[in-house]
C-alpha atoms as a PDB file:
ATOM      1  CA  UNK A   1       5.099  19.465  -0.341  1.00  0.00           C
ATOM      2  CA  UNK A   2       3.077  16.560  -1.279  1.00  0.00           C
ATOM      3  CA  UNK A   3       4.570  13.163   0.566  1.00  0.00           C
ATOM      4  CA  UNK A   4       3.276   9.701   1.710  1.00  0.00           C
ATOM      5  CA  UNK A   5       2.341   8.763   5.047  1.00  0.00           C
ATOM      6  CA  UNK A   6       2.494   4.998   6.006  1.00  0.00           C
ATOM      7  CA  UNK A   7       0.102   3.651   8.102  1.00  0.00           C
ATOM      8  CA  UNK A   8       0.979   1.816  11.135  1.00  0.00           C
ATOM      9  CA  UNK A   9      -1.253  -1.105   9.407  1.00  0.00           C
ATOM     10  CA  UNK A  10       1.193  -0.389   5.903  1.00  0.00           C
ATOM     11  CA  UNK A  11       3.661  -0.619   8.021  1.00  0.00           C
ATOM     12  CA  UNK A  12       2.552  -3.549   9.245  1.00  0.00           C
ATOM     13  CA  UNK A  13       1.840  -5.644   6.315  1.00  0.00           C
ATOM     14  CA  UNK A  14       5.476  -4.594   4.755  1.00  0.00           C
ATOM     15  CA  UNK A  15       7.109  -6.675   7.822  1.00  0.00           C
ATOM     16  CA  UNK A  16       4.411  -9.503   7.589  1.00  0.00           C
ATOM     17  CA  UNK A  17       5.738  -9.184   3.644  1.00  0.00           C
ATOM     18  CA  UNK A  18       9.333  -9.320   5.044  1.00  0.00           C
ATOM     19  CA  UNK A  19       9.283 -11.988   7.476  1.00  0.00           C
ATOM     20  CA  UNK A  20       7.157 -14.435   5.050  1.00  0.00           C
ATOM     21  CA  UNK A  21       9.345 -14.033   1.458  1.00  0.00           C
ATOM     22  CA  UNK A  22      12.494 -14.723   4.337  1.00  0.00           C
ATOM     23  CA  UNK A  23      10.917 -17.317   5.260  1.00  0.00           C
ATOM     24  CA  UNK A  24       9.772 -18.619   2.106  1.00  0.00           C
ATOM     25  CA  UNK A  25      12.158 -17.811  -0.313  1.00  0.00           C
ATOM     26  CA  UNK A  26      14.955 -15.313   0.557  1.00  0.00           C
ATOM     27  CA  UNK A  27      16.267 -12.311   1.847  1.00  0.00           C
ATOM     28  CA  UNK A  28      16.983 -10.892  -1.644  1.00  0.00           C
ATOM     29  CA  UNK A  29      12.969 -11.992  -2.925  1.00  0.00           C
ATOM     30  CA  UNK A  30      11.846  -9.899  -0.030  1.00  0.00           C
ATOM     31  CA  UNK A  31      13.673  -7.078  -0.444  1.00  0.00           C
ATOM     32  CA  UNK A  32      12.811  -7.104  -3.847  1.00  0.00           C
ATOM     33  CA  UNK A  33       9.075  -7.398  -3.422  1.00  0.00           C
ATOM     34  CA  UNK A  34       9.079  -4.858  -0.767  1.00  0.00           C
ATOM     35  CA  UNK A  35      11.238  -2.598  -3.084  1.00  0.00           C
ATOM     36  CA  UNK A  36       8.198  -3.096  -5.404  1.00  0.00           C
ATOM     37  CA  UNK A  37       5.795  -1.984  -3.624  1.00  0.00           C
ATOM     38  CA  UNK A  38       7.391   1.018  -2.312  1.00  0.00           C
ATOM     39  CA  UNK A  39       8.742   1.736  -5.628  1.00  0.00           C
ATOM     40  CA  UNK A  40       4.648   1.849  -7.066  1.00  0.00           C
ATOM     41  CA  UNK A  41       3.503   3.741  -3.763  1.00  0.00           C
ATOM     42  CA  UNK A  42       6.389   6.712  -5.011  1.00  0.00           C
ATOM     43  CA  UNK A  43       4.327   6.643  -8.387  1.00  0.00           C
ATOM     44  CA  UNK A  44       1.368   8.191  -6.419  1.00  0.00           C
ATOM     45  CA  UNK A  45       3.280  11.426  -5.613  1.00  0.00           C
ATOM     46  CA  UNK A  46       2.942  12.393  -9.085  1.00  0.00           C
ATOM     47  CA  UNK A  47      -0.099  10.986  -9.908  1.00  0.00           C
ATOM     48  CA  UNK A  48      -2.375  10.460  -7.386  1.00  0.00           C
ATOM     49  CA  UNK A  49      -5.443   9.845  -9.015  1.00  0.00           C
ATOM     50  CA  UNK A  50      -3.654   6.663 -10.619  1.00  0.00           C
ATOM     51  CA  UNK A  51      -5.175   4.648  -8.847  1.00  0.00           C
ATOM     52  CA  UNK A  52      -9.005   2.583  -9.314  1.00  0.00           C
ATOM     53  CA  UNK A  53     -11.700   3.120  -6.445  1.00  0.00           C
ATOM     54  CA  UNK A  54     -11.757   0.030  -4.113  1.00  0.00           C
ATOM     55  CA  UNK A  55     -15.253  -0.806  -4.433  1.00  0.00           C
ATOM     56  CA  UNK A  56     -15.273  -3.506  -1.339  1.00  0.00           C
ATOM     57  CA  UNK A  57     -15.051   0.107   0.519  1.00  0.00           C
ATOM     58  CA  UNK A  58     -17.117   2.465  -1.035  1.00  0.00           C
ATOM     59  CA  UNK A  59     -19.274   2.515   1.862  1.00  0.00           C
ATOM     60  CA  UNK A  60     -16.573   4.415   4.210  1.00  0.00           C
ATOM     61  CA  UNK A  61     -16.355   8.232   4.843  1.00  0.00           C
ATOM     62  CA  UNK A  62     -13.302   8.088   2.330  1.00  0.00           C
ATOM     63  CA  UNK A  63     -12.674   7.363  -1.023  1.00  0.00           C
ATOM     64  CA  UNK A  64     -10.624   4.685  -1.250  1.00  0.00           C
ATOM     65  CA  UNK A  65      -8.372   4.030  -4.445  1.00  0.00           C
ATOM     66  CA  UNK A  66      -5.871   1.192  -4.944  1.00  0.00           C
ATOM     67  CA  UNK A  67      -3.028  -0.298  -7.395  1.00  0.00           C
ATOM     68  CA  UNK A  68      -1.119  -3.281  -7.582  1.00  0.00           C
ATOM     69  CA  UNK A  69       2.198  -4.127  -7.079  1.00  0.00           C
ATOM     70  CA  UNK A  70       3.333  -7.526  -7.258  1.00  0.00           C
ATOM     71  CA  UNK A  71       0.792  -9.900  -5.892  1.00  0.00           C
ATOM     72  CA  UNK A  72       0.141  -7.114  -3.482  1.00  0.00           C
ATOM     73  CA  UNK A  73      -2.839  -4.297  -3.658  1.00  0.00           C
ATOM     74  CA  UNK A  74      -1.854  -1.307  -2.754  1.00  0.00           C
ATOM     75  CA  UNK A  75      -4.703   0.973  -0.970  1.00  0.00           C
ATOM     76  CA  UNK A  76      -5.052   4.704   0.069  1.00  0.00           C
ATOM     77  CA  UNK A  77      -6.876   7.578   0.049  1.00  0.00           C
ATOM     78  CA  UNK A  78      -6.088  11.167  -0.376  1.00  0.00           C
ATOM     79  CA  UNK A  79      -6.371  14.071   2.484  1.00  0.00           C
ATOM     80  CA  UNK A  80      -7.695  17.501   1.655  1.00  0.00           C
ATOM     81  CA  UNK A  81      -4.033  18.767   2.345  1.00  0.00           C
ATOM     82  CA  UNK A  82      -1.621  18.056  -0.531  1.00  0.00           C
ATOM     83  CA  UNK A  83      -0.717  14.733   1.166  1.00  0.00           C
ATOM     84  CA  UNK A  84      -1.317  11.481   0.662  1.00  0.00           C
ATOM     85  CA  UNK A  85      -1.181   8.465   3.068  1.00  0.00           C
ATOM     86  CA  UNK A  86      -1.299   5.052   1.805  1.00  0.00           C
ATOM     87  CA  UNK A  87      -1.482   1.146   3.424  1.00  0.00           C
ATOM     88  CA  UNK A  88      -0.849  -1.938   1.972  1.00  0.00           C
ATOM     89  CA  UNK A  89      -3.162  -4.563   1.677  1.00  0.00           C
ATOM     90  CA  UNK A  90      -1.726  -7.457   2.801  1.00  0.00           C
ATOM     91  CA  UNK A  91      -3.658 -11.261   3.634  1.00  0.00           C
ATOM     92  CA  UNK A  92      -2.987 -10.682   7.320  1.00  0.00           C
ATOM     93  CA  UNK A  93      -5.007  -7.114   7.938  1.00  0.00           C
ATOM     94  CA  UNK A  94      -7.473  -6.540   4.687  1.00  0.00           C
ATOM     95  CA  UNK A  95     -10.097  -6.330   6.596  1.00  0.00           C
ATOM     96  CA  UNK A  96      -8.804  -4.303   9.024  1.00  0.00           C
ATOM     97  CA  UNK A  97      -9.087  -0.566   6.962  1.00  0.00           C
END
C-alpha cells in the first residue's frame, strides 16, 4: 500500500501555515491553503514521479523532488519501499531538510 508519511518538519510548517493565514487573514484562508497543499501532496500517491528534482539539494544522499501548491513548495523524496514521505517547505524551516 503506497501512503504518505509527514515529517515532523511537514508537520511543522502546516501549523506555522495555520497560525500565520489566522493571523493574517482568516480561519477559512488557512484552512483553505492548508487544504491545498494536502490536496497536491494526495496527487503524489498516484504519481510520484510528478514532481521536478530540487536542485538546491542535489548534493544529499536522496533525491529530492518538489511541486507547488499555492505559494508553498512542496518537497519529498521517495523510499525504496512503495512509500513515500513528503515535507513542506515552508519560510520558517527550508533550510532545515
Amino acid at each position: 500500500m503506497t501512503r504518505l508519511i509527514w515529517s515532523k518538519m511537514a508537520k511543522d510548517g502546516m501549523k506555522a501555515i495555520i497560525r500565520y493565514y489566522r493571523k493574517e487573514a482568516s480561519a477559512q484562508v488557512a484552512r483553505n491553503i492548508t487544504t491545498s497543499i494536502r490536496r497536491e501532496a494526495q496527487r503524489l500517491l498516484l504519481m510520484p514521479q510528478i514532481g521536478v528534482i530540487e536542485p538546491l539539494l542535489a548534493t544529499k544522499s536522496r533525491e529530492y523532488r518538489y511541486i507547488i501548491s499555492s505559494h508553498y513548495k512542496i518537497i519529498y523524496y521517495l523510499l525504496s519501499s512503495p512509500v513515500s514521505s513528503i515535507a513542506v517547505k515552508t519560510p520558517t524551516n527550508s533550510n532545515n531538510l
